[in-house]
C-alpha atoms as a PDB file:
ATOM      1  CA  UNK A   1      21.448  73.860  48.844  1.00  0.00           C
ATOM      2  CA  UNK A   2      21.060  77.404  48.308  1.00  0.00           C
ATOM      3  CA  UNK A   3      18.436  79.780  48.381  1.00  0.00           C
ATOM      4  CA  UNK A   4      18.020  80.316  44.314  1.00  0.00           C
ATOM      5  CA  UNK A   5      19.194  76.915  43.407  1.00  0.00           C
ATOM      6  CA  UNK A   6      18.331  76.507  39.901  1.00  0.00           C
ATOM      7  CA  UNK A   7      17.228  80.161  39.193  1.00  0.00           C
ATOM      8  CA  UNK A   8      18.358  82.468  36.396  1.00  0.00           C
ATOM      9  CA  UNK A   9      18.349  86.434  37.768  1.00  0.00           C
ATOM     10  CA  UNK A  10      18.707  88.836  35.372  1.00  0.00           C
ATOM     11  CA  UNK A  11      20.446  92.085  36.719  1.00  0.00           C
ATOM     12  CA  UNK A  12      20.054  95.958  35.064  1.00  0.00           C
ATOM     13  CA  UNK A  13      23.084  97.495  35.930  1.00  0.00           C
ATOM     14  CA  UNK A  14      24.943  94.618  36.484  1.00  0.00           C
ATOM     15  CA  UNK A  15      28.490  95.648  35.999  1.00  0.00           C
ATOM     16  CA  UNK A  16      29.917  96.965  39.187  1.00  0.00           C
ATOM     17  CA  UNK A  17      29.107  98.239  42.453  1.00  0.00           C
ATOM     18  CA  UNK A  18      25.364  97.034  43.684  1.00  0.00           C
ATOM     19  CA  UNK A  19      24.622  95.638  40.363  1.00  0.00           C
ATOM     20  CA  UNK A  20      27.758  93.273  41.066  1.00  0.00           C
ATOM     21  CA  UNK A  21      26.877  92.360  44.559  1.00  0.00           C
ATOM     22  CA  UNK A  22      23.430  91.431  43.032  1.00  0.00           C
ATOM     23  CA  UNK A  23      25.066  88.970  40.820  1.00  0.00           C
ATOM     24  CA  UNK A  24      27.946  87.397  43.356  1.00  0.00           C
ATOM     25  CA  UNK A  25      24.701  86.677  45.945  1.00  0.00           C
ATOM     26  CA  UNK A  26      22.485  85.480  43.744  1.00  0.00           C
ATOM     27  CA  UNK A  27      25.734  82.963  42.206  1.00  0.00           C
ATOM     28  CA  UNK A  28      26.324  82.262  45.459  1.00  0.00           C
ATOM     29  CA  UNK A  29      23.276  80.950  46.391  1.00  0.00           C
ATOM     30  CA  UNK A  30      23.040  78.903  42.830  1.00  0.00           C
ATOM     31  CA  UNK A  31      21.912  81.209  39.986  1.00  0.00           C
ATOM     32  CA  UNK A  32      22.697  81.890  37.010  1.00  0.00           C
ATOM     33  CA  UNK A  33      22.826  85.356  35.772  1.00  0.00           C
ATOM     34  CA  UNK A  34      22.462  87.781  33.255  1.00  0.00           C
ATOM     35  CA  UNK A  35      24.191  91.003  33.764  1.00  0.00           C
ATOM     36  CA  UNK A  36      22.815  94.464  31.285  1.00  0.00           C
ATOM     37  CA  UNK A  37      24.845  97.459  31.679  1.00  0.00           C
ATOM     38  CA  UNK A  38      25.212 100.336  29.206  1.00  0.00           C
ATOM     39  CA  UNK A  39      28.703 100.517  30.053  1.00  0.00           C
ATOM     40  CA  UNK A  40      29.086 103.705  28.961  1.00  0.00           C
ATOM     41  CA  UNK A  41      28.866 107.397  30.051  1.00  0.00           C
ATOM     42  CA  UNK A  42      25.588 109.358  30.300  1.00  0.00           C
ATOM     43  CA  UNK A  43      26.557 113.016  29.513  1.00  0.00           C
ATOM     44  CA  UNK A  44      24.914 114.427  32.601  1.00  0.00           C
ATOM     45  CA  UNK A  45      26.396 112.323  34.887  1.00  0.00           C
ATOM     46  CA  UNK A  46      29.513 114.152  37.067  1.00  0.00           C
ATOM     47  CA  UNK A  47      30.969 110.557  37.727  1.00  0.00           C
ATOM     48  CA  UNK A  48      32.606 107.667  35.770  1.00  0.00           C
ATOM     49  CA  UNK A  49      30.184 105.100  34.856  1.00  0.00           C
ATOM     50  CA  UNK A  50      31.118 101.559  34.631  1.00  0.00           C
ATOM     51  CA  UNK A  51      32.458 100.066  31.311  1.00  0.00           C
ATOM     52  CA  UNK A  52      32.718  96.613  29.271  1.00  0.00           C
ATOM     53  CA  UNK A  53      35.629  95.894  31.372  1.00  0.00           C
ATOM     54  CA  UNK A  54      33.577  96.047  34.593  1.00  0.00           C
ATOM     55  CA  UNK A  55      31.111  94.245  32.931  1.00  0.00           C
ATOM     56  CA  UNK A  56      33.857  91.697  32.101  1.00  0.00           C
ATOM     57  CA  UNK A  57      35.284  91.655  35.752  1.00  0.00           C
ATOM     58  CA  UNK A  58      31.744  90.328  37.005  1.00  0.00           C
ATOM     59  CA  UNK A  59      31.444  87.576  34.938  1.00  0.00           C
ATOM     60  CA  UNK A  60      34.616  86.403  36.247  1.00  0.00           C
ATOM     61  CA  UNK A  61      33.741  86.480  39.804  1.00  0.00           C
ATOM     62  CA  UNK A  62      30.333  84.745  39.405  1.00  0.00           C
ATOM     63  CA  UNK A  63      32.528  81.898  36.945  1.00  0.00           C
ATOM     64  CA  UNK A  64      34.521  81.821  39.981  1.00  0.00           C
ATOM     65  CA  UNK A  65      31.528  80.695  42.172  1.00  0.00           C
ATOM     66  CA  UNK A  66      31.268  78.442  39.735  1.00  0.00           C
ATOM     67  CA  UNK A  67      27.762  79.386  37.776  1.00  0.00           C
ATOM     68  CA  UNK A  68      27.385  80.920  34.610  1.00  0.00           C
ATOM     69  CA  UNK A  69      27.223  84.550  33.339  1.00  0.00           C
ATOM     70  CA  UNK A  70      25.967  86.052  30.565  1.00  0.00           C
ATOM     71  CA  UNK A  71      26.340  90.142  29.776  1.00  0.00           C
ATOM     72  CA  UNK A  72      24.995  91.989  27.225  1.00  0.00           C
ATOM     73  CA  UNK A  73      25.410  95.904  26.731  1.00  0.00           C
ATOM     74  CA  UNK A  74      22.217  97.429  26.621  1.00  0.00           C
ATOM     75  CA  UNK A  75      20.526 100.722  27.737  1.00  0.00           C
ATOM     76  CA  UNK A  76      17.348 100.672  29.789  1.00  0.00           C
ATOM     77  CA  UNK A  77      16.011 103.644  28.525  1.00  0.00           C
ATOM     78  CA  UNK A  78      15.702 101.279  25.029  1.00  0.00           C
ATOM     79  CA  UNK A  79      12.980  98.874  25.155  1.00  0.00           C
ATOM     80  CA  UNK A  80      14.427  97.061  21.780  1.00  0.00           C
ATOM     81  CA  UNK A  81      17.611  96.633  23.647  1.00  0.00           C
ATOM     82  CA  UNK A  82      16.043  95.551  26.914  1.00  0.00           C
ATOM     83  CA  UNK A  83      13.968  93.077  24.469  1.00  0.00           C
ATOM     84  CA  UNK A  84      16.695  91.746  23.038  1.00  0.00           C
ATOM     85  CA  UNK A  85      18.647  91.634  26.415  1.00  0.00           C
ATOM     86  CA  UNK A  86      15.594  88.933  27.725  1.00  0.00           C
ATOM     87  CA  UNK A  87      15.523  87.000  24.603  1.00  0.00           C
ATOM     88  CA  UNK A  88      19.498  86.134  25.002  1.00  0.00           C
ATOM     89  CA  UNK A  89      19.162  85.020  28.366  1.00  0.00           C
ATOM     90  CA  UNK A  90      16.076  82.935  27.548  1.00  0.00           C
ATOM     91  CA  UNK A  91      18.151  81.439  24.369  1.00  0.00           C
ATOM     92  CA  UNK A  92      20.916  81.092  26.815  1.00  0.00           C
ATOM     93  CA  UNK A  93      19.362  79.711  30.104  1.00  0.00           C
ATOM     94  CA  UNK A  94      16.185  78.612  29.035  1.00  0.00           C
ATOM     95  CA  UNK A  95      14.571  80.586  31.310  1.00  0.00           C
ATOM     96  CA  UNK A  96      14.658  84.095  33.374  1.00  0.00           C
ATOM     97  CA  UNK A  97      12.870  83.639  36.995  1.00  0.00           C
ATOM     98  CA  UNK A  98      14.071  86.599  38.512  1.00  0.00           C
ATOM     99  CA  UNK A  99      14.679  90.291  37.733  1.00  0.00           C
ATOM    100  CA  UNK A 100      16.586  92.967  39.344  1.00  0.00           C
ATOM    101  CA  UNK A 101      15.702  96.037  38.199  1.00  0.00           C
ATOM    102  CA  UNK A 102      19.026  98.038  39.859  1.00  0.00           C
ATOM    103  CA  UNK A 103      20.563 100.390  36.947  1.00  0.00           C
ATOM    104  CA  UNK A 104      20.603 103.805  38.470  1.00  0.00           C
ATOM    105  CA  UNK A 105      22.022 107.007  38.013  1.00  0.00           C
ATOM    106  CA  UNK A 106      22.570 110.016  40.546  1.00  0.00           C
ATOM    107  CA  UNK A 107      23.288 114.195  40.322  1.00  0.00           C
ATOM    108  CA  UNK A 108      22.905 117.019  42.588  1.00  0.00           C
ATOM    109  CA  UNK A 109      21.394 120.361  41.400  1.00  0.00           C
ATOM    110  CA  UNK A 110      18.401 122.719  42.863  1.00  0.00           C
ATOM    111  CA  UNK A 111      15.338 122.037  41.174  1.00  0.00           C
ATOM    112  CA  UNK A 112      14.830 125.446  39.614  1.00  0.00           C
ATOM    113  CA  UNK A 113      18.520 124.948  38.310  1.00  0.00           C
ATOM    114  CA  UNK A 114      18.295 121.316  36.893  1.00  0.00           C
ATOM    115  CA  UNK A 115      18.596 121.195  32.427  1.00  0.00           C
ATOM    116  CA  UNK A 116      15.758 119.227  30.771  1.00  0.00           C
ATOM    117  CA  UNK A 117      18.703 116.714  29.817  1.00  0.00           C
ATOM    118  CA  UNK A 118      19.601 115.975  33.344  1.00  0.00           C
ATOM    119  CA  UNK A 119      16.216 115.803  34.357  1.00  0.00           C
ATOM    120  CA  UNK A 120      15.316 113.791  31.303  1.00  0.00           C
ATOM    121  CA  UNK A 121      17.929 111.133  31.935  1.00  0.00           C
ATOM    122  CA  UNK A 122      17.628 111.024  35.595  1.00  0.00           C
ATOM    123  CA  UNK A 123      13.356 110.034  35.333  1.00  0.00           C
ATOM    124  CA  UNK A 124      14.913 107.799  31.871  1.00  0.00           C
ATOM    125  CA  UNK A 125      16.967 105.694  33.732  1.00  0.00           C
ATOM    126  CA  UNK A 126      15.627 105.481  37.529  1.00  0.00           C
ATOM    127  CA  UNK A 127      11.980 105.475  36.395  1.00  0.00           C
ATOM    128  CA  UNK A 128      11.166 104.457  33.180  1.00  0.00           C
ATOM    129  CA  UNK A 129      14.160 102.042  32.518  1.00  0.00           C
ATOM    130  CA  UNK A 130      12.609  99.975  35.478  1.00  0.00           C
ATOM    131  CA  UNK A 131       9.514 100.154  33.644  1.00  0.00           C
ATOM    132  CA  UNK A 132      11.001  99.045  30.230  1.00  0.00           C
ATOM    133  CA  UNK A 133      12.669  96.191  32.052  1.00  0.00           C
ATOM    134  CA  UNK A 134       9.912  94.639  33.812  1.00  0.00           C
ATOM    135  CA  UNK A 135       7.933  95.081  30.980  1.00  0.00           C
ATOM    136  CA  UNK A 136      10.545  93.340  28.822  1.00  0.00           C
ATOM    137  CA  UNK A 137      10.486  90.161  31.367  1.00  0.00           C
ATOM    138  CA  UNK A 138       6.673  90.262  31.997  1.00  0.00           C
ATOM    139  CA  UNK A 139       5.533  87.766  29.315  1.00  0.00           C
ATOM    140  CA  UNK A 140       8.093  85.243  29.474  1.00  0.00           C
ATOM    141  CA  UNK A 141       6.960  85.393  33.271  1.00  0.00           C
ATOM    142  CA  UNK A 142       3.468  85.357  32.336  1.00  0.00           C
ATOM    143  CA  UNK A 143       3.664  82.307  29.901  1.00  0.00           C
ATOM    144  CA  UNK A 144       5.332  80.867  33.097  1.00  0.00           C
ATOM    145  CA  UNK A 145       2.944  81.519  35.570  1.00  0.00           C
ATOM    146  CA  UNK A 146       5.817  82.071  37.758  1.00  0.00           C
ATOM    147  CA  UNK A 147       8.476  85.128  38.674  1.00  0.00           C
ATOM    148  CA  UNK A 148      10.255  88.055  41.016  1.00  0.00           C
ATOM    149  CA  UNK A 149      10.416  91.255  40.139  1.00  0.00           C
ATOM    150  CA  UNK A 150      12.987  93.423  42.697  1.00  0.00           C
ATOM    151  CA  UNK A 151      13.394  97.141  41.979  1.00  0.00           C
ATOM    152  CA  UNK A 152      15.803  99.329  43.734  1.00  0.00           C
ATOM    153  CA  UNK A 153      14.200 102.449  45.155  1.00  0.00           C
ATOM    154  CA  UNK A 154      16.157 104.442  48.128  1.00  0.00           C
ATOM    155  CA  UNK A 155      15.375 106.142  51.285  1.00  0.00           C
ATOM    156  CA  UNK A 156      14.433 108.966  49.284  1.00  0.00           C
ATOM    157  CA  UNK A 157      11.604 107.173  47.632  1.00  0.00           C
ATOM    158  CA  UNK A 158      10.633 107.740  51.197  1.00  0.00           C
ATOM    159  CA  UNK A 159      11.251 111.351  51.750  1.00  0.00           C
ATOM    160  CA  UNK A 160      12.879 114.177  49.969  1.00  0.00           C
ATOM    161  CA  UNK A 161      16.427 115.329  49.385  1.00  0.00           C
ATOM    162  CA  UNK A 162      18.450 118.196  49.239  1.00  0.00           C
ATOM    163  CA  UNK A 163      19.331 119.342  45.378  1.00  0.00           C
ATOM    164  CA  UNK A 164      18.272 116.253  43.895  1.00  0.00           C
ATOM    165  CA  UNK A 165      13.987 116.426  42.613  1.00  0.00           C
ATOM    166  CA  UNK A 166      14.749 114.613  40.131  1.00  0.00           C
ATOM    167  CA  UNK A 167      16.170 111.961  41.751  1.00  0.00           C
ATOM    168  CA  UNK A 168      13.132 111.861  44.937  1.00  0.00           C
ATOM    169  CA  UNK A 169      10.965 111.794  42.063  1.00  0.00           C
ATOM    170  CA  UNK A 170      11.837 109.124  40.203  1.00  0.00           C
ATOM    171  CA  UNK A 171      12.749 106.918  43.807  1.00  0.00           C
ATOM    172  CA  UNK A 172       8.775 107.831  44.985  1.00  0.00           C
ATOM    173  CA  UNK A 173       7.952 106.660  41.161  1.00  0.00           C
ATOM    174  CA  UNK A 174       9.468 103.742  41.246  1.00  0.00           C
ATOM    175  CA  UNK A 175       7.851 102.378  44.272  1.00  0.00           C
ATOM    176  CA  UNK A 176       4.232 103.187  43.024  1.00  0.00           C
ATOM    177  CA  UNK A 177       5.105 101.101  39.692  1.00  0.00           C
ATOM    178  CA  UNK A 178       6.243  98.196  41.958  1.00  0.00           C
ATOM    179  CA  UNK A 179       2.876  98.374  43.499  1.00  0.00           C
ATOM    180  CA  UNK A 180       0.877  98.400  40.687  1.00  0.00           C
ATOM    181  CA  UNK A 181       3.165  96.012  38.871  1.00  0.00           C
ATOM    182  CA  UNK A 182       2.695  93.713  41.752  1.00  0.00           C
ATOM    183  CA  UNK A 183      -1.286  93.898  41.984  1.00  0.00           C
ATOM    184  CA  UNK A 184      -1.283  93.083  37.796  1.00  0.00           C
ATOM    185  CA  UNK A 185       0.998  90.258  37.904  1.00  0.00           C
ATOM    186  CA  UNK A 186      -0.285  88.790  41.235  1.00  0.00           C
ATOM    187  CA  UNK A 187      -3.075  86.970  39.362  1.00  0.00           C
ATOM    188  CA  UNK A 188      -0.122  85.109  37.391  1.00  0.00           C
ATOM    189  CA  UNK A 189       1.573  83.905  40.265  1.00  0.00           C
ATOM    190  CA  UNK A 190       4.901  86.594  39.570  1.00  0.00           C
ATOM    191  CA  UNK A 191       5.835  88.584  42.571  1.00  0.00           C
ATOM    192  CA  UNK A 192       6.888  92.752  42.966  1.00  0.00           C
ATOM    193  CA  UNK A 193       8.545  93.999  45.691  1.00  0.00           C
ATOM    194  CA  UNK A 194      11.520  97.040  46.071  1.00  0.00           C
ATOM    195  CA  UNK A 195      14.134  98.030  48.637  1.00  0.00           C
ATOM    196  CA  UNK A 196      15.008 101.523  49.895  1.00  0.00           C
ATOM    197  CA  UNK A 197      18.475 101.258  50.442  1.00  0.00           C
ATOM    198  CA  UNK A 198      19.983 103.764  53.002  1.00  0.00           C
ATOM    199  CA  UNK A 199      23.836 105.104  52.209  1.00  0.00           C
ATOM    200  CA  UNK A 200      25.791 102.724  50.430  1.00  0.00           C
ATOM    201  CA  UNK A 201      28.963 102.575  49.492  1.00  0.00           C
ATOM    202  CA  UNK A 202      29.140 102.233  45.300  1.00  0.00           C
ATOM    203  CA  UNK A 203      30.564 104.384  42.705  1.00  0.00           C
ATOM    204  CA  UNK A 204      27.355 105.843  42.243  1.00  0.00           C
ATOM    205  CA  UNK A 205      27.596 107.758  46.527  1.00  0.00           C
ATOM    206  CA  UNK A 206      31.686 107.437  46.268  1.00  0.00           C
ATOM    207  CA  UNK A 207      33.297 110.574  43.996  1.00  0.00           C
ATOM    208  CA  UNK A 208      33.831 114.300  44.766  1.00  0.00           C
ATOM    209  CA  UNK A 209      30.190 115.419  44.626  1.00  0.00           C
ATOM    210  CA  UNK A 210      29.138 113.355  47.181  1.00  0.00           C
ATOM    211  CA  UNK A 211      32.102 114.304  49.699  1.00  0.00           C
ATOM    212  CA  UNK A 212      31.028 117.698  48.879  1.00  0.00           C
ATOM    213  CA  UNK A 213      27.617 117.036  49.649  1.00  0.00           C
ATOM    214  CA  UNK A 214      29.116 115.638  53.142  1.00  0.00           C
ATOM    215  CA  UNK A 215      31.762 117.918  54.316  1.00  0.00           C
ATOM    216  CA  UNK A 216      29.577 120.879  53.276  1.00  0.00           C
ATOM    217  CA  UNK A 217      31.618 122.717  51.404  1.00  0.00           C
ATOM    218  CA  UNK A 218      33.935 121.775  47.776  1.00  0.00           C
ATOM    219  CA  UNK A 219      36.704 119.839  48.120  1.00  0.00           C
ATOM    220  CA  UNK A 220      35.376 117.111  50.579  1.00  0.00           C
ATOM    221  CA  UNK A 221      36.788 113.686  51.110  1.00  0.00           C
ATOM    222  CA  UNK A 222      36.167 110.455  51.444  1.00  0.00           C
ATOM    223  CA  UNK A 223      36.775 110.343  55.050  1.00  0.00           C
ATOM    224  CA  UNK A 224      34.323 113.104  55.517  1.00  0.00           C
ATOM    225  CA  UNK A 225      31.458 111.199  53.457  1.00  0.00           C
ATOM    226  CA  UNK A 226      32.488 108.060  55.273  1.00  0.00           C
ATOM    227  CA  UNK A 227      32.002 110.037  58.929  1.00  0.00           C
ATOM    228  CA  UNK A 228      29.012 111.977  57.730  1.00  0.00           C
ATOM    229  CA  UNK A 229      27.560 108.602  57.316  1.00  0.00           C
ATOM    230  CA  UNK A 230      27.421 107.778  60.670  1.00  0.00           C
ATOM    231  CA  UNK A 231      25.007 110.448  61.967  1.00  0.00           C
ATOM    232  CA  UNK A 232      22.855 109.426  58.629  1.00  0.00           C
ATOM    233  CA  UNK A 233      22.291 106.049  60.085  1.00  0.00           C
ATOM    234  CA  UNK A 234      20.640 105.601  63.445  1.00  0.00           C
ATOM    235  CA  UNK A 235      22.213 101.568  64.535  1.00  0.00           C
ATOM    236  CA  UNK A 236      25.651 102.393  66.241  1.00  0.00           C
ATOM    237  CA  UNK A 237      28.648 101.630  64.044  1.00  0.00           C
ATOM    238  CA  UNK A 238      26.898 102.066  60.981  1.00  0.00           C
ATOM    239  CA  UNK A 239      28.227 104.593  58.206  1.00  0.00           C
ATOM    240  CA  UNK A 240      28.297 103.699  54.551  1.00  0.00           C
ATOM    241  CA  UNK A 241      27.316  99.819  54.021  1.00  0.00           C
ATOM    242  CA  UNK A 242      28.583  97.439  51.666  1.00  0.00           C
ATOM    243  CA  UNK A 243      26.038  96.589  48.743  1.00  0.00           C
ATOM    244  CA  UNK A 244      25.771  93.251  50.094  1.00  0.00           C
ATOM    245  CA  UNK A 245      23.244  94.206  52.716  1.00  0.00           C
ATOM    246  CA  UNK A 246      20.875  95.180  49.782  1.00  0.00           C
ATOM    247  CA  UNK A 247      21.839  92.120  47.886  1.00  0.00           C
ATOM    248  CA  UNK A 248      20.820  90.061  50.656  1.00  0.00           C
ATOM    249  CA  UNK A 249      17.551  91.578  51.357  1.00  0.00           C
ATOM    250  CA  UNK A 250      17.296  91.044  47.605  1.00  0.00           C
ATOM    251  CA  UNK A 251      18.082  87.089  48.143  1.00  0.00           C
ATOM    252  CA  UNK A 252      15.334  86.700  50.226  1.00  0.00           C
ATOM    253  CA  UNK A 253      12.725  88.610  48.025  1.00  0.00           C
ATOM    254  CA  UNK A 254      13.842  86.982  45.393  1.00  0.00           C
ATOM    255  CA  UNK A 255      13.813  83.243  47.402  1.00  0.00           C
ATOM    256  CA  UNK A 256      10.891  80.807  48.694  1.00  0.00           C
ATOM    257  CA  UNK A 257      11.527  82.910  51.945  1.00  0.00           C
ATOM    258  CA  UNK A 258       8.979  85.540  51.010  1.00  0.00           C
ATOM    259  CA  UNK A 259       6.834  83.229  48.689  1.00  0.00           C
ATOM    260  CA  UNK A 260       3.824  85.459  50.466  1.00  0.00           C
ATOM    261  CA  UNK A 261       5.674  88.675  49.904  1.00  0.00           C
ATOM    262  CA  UNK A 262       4.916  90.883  47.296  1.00  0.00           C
ATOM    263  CA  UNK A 263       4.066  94.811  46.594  1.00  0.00           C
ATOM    264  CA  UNK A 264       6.447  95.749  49.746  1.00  0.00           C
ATOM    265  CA  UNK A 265       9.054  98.061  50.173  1.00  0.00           C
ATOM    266  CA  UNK A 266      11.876  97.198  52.500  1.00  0.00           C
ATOM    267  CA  UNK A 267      13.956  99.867  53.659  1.00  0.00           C
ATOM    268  CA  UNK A 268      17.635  98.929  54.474  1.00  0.00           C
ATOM    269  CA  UNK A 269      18.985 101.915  56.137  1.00  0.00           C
ATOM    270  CA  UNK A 270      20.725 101.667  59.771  1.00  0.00           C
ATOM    271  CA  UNK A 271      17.498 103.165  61.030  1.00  0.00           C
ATOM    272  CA  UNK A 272      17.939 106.229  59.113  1.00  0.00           C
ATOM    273  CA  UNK A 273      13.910 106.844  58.205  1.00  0.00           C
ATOM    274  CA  UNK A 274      13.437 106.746  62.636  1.00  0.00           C
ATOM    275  CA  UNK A 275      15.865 109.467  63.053  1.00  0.00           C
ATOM    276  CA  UNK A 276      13.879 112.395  64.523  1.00  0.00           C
ATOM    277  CA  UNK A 277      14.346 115.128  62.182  1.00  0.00           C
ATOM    278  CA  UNK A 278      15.271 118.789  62.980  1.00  0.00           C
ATOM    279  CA  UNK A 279      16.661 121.714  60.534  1.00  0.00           C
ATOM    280  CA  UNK A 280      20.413 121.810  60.177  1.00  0.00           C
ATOM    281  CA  UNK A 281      20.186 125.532  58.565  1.00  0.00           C
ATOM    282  CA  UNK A 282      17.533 127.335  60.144  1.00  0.00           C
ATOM    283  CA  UNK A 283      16.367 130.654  58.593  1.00  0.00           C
ATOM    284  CA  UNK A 284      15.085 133.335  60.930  1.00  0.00           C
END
């Protein structure tokens, strides 16, 4: 028996990376899924989003756990698509229990330096694509007195970070929309909950800008992001996780585990947000 036995999840940003761990849990532990990616690249973003062959790859892996996959190409910034996204898996399963509202984009810039476009696409995506999806799912989970909503937040939905507003913003946005989705839905029986996901290894935190962002200085590596990540987490041996550890605090929102739960945020960080703080760069 497993813990969503029965349950169709639908997954934003389901084609690689977190989105992908989303789906090979929730297979795992007996759903069926739908997978929405745009699969294609956002101008402002410095790093190589996933495509239709990603897409493709993940449907083969959940097939392989033997449960069914369905993925459609759609942008969460478009509420038509994200309509028509619920509406096939409804044809297709019957039924959507569960969303995942994971698409999610990341860039670096000062605040005073960020272009309207990056800014715009950052808030369009983290913030109100998460908003366009649960509000594409809300009345088939309504007329079903019955649902989970998951969103993925991030440590800084807790606090800021360093050359990326936009991105804090929309994090800290995201988790005030889970609350209030939560208390309107709560009357229908349909949960809301998010996770704030310390560093994790995905394409998303794994390309140049990011070692950069680590090793201080252009021209970074990998191994420098990867030991950087060590002194961002506070439990001993922990640097950049595998998505899995979000997927599986996902599972269990998403499961008769944490029937009670709902309007929560959960973060799953090594201990990074009980790290004492103190300035690295000091100005005198």
């Amino acid at each position: 028996m497993g813990l969503l036995d029965g349950k169709t999840v639908l997954i934003t940003g389901g084609a690689r990376g977190q989105g992908r761990a989303h789906a090979l849990v929730s297979a795992r532990e007996g759903a069926d899924v739908i997978l929405v990616d745009i699969a294609d690249q956002i101008a402002t973003v410095p790093y190589a989003m996933a495509k239709e062959s990603d897409l493709a790859e993940t449907v083969k892996q959940v097939e392989a756990l033997d449960r069914r996959a369905l993925s459609v190409v759609a942008d969460v910034r478009d509420q038509s698509q994200m309509d028509a996204a619920v509406a096939s898996g409804i044809a297709e399963f019957g039924k959507i229990d569960v969303l995942i509202a994971n698409a999610g984009i990341w860039t670096q810039g000062p605040f005073w330096e960020l272009s309207e476009q990056s800014w715009d696409d950052m808030i369009g995506v983290n913030l109100t694509g998460v908003w366009k999806s649960a509000k594409a799912v809300a009345p088939h989970m309504i007329e079903r007195q019955a649902g989970s909503i998951v969103i993925t937040s991030s440590v800084n939905g807790l606090e800021p970070g360093q050359n990326y507003a936009h991105y804090v913003s929309a994090k800290h946005g995201v988790i005030g929309l889970m609350k209030n989705i939560a208390l309107e839905l709560a009357p229908h029986g349909i949960r809301c909950n998010s996770i704030n996901p310390g560093a994790i290894k995905t394409p998303m935190t794994d390309h140049q800008g990011a070692w950069d962002m680590f090793a201080g200085h252009e021209g970074g590596t990998e191994e420098d992001m990867m030991a950087g990540g060590y002194s961002f987490h506070a439990l001993k041996g922990r640097t950049f996780m595998p998505p899995e550890v979000i997927a599986n605090t996902a599972l269990y929102l998403n499961s008769d585990l944490a029937a009670a739960v709902t309007g929560v945020t959960i973060p799953v960080d090594a201990g990074h947000m009980i790290l004492p703080g103190f300035n690295h760069a000091p100005v005198e």
